[in-house]
Protein backbone atom coordinates (compact mmCIF):
# COMPACT_ATOMS: atom_id res chain seq x y z
CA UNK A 1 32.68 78.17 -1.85
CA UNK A 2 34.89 78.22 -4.90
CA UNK A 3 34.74 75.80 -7.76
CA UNK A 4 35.52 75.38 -11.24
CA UNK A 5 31.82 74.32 -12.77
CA UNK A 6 30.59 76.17 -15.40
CA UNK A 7 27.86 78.27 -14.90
CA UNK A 8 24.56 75.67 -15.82
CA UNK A 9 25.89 72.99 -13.51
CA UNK A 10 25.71 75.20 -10.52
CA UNK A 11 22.45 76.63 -11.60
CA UNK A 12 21.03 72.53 -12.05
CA UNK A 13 22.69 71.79 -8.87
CA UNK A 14 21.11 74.65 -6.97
CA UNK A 15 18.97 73.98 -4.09
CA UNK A 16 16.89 77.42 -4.45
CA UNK A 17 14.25 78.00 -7.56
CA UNK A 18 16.14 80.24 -10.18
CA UNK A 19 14.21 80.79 -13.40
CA UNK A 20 17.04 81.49 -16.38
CA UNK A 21 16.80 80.35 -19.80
CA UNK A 22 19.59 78.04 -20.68
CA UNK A 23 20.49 79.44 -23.81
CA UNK A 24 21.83 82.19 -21.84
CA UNK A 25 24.55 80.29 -19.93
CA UNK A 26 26.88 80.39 -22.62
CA UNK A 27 26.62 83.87 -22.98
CA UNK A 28 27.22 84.39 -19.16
CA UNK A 29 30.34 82.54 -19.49
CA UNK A 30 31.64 84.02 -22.11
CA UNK A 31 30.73 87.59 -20.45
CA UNK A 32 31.92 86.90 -16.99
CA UNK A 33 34.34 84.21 -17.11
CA UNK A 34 37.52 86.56 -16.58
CA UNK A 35 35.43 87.95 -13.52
CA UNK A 36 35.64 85.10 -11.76
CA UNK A 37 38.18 84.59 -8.86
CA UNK A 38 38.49 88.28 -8.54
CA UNK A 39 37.36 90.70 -6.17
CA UNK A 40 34.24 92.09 -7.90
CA UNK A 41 30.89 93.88 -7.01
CA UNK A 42 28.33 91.73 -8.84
CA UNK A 43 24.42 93.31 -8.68
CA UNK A 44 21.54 91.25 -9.83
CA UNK A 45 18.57 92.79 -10.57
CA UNK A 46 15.59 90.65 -9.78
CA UNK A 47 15.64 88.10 -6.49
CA UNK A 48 12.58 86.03 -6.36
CA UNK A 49 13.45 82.79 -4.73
CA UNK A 50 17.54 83.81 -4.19
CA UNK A 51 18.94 80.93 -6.30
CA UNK A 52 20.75 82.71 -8.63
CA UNK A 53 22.05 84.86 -5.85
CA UNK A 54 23.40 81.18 -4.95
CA UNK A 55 24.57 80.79 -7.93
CA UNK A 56 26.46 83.73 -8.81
CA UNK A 57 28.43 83.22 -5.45
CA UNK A 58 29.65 79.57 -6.27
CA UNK A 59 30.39 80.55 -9.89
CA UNK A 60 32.68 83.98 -8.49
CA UNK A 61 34.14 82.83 -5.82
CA UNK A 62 34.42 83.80 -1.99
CA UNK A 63 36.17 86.98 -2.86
CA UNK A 64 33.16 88.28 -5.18
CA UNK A 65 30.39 90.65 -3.51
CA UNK A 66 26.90 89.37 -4.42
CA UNK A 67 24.21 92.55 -4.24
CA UNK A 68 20.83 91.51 -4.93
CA UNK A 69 18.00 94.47 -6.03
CA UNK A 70 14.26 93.57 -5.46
CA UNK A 71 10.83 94.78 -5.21
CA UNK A 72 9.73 92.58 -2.59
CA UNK A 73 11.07 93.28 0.85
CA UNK A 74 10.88 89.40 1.28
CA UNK A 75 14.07 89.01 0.31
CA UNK A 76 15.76 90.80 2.48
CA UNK A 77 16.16 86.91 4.07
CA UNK A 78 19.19 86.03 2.45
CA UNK A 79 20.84 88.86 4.07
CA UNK A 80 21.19 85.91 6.69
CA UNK A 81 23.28 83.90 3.99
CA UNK A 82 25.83 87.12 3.41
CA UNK A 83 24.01 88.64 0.23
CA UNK A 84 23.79 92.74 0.45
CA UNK A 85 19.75 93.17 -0.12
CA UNK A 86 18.50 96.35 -1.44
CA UNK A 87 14.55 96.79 -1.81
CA UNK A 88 13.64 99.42 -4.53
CA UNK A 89 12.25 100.29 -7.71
CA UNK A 90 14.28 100.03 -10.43
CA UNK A 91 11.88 102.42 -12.37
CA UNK A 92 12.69 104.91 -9.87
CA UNK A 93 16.06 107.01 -10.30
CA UNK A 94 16.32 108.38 -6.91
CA UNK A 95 16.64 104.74 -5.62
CA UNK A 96 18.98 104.57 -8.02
CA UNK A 97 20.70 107.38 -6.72
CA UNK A 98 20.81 106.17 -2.97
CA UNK A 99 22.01 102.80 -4.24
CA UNK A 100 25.12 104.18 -6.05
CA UNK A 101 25.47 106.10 -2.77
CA UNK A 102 25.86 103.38 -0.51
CA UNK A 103 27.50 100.90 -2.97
CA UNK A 104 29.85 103.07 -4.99
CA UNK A 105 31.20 101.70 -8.41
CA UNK A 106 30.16 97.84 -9.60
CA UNK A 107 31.83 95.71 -12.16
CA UNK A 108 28.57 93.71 -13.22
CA UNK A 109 25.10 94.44 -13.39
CA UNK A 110 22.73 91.88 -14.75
CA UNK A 111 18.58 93.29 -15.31
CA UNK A 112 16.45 90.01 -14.38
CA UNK A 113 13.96 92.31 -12.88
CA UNK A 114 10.73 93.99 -14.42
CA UNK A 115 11.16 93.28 -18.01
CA UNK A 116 9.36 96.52 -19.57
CA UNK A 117 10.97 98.70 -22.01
CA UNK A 118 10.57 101.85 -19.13
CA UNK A 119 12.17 99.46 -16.03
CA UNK A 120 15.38 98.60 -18.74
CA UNK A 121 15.79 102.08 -19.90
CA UNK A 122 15.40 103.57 -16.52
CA UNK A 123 18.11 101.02 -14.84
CA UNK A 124 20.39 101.18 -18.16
CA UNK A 125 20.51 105.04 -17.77
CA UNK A 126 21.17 105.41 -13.90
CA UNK A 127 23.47 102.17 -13.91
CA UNK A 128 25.95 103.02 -16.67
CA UNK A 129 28.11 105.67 -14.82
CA UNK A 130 28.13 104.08 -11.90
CA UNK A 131 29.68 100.21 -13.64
CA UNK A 132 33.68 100.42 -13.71
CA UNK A 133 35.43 101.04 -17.05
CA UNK A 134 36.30 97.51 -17.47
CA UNK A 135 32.46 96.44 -16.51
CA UNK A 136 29.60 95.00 -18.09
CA UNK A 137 25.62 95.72 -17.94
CA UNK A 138 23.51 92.84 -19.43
CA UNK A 139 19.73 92.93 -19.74
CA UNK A 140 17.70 89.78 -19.85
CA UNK A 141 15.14 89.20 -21.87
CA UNK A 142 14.56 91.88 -24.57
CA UNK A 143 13.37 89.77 -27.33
């Protein structure tokens, strides 16, 4: 599903619990807007309840590829709703490793996960060679 919303509609109009703050949105759009449309590997770090996985899908369009990273093996469930799920550490550089492995090169990667200083610099540092020149790595929540 395709539309032309901006980014804080979709998230209000989601059906699945997303926890963003919305002083971010603007920021997103102004980050990812010329993403959208495009065939693009998006990866999200940090699932809980899938919505922005939702989300992110309905603000990219049909052609992006939503990859979702989480700790809990739970949510390997929205597999079923065509999301790639990958459970791992994201303190942990060998998953890293495997990841890159299996996924290759990414155009966005956006740290909702852990939140500690160690998690961010751990993902920032195994992430960055792997996002395409043109690409962008945003970490939430570092104030």
């Amino acid at each position: 599903m395709s539309t032309n919303k901006d980014l804080l509609t979709l998230f209000n109009e989601s059906e699945y619990y997303s926890l963003k703050y919305k002083n971010y949105f603007p920021v997103y759009e102004r980050l990812f807007s010329r993403f959208r449309e495009k065939k693009i590997t998006f990866v999200e770090i940090g699932v809980l309840s899938g919505g922005s996985l939702f989300m992110w899908r309905n603000y990219f369009g049909k052609d992006a590829r939503i990859i979702g990273v989480e700790l809990n093996p739970e949510a390997k469930r929205f597999e079923k709703d065509g999301f790639e799920i990958h459970i791992g550490n994201q303190s942990d550089e060998n998953f890293w490793k495997d990841f890159f492995e299996k996924v290759g090169e990414v155009d966005i990667i956006l740290d909702d996960g852990g939140h500690t200083n160690f998690q961010q610099i751990v993902t920032s540092c195994s992430c960055i060679p792997f996002i395409k020149d043109d690409g962008v790595l945003v970490v939430e929540d570092v104030f």
